[in-house]
N, C-alpha and C. Protein backbone atom coordinates (compact mmCIF):
# COMPACT_ATOMS: atom_id res chain seq x y z
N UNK A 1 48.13 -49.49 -10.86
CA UNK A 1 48.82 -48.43 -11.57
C UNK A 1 48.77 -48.75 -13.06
N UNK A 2 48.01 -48.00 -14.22
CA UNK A 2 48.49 -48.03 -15.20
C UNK A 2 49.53 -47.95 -15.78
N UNK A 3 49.26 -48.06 -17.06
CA UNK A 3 50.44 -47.95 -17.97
C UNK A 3 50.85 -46.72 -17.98
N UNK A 4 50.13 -45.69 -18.38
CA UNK A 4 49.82 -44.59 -18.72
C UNK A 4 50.75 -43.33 -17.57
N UNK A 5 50.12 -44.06 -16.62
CA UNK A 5 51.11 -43.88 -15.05
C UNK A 5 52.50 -43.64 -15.26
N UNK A 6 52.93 -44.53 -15.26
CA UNK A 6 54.66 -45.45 -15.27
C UNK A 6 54.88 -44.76 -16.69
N UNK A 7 54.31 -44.64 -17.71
CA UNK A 7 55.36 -43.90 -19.01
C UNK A 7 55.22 -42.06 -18.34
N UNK A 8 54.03 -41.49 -17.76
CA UNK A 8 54.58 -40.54 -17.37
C UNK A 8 55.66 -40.04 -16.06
N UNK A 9 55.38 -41.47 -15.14
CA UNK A 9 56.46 -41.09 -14.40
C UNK A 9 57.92 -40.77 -15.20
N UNK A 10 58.05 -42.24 -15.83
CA UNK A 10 59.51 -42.46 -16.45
C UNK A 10 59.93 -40.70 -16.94
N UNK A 11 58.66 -40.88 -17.47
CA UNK A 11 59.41 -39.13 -18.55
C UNK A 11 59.59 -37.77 -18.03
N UNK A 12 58.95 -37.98 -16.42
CA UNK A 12 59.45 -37.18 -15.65
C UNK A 12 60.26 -37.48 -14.88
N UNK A 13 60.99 -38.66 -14.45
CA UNK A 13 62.22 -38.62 -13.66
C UNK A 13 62.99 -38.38 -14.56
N UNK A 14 63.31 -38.98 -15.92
CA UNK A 14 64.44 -38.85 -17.04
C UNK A 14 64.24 -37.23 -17.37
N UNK A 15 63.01 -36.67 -17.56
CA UNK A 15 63.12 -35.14 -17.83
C UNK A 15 64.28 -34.16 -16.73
N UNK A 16 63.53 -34.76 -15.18
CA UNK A 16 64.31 -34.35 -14.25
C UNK A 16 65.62 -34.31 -14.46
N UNK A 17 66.49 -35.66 -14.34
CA UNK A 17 67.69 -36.50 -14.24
C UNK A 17 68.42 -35.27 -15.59
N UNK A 18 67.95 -35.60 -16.36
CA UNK A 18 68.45 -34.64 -17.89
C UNK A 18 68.80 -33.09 -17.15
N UNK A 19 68.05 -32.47 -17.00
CA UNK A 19 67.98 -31.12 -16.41
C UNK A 19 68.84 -31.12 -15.61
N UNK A 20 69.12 -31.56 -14.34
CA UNK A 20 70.03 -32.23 -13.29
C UNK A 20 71.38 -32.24 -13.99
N UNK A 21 71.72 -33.31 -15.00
CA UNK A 21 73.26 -33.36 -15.63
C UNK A 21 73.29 -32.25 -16.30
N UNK A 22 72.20 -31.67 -17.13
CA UNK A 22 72.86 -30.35 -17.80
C UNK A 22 73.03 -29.35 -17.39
N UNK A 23 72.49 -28.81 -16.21
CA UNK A 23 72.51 -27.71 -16.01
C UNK A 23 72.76 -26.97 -14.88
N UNK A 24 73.07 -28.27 -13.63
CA UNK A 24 73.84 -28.08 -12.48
C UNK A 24 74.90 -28.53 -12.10
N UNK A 25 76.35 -27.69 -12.63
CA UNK A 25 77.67 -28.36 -12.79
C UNK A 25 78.03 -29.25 -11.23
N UNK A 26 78.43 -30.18 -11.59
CA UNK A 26 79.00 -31.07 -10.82
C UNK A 26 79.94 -31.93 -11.32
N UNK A 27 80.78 -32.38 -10.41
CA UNK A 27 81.58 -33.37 -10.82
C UNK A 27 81.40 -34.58 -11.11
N UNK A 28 81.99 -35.23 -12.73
CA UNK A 28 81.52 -36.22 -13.24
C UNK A 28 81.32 -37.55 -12.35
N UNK A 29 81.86 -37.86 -11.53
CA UNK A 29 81.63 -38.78 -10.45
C UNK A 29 80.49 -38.72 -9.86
N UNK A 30 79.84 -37.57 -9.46
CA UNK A 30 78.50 -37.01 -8.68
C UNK A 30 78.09 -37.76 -9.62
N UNK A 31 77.60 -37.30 -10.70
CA UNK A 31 76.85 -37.33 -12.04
C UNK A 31 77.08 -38.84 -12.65
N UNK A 32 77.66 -39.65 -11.84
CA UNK A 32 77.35 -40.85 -12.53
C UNK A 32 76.99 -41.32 -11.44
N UNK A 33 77.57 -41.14 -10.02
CA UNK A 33 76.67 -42.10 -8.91
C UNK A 33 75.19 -41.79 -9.11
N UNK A 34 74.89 -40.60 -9.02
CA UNK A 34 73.83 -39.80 -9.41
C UNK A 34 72.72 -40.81 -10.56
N UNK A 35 73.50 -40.92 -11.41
CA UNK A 35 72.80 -41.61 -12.32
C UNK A 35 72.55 -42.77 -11.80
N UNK A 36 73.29 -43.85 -11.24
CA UNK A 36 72.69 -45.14 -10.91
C UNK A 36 72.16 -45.20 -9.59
N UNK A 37 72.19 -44.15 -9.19
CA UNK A 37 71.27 -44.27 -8.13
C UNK A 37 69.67 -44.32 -8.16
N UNK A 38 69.68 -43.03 -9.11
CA UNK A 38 68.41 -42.94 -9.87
C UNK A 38 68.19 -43.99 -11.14
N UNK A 39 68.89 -44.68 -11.44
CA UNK A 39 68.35 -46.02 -12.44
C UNK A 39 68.21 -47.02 -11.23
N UNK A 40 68.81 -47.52 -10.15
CA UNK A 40 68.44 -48.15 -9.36
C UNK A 40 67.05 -48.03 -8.38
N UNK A 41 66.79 -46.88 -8.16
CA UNK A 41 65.91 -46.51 -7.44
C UNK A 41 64.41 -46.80 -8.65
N UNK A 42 64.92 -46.37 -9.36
CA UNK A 42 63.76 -46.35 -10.58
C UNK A 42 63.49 -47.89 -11.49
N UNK A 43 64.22 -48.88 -11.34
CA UNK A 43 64.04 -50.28 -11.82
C UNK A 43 63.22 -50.81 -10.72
N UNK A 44 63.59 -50.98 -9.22
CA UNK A 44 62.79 -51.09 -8.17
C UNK A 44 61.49 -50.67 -7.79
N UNK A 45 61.36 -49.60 -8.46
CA UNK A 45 60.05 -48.81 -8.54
C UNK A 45 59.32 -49.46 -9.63
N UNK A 46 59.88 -49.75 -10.92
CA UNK A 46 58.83 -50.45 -11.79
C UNK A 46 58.81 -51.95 -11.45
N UNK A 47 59.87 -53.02 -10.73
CA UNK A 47 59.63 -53.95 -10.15
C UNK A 47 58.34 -54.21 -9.34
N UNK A 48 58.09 -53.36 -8.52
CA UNK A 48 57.47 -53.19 -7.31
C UNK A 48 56.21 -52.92 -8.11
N UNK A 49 56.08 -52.05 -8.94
CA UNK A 49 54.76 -51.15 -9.44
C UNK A 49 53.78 -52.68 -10.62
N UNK A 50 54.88 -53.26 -11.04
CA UNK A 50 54.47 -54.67 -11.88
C UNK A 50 54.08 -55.60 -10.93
N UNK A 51 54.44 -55.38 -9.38
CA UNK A 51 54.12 -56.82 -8.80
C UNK A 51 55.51 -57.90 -9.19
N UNK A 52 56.43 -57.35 -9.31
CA UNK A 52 57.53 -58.92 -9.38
C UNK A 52 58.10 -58.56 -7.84
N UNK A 53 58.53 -57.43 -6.96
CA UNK A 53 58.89 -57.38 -5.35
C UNK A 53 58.26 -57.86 -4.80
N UNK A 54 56.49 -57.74 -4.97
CA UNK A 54 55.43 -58.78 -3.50
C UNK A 54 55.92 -60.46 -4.26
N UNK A 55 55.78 -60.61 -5.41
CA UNK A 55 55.73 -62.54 -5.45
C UNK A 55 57.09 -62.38 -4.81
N UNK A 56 58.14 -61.73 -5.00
CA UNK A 56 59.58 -62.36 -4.13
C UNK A 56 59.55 -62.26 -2.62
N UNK A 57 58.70 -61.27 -2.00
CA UNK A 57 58.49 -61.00 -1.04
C UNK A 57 59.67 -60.06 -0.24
N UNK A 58 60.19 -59.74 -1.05
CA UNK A 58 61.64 -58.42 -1.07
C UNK A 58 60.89 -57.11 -0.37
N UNK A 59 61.15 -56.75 1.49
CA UNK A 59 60.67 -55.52 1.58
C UNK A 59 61.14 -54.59 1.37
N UNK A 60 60.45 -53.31 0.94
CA UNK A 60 61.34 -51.71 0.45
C UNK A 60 60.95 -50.60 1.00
C-alpha cells in the first residue's frame, strides 16, 4: 500500500466522520463514542497497513 493510498484514505474517512458530526444531529455522546471508535478503528488500520500488527503478530 502506498503512501498515496493511506493520505487518501485518511481524507476520506475524516471527510466522512466531518459530514457525519455536522450534519446528522445526534447526541453528543453518540458523537464522541462515534469518534473514537473511528480513531480506533483507523490507528489499527494504519498499524496493520505499515506492518507494525504482523511483527506483533496481533490478529484482526
Amino acid at each position: 500500500m502506498t503512501i498515496l493510498n493511506v493520505l487518501i484514505v485518511l481524507v476520506v474517512v475524516g471527510l466522512v466522520l466531518w459530514l457525519i458530526n455536522n450534519y446528522i444531529p445526534m447526541d453528543a455522546k453518540i458523537k464522541s463514542i462515534l469518534n473514537v471508535v473511528v480513531l480506533i478503528v483507523v490507528v489499527l488500520w494504519l498499524l496493520r497497513a505499515f506492518g507494525l500488527l504482523n511483527a506483533l503478530n496481533v490478529p484482526i
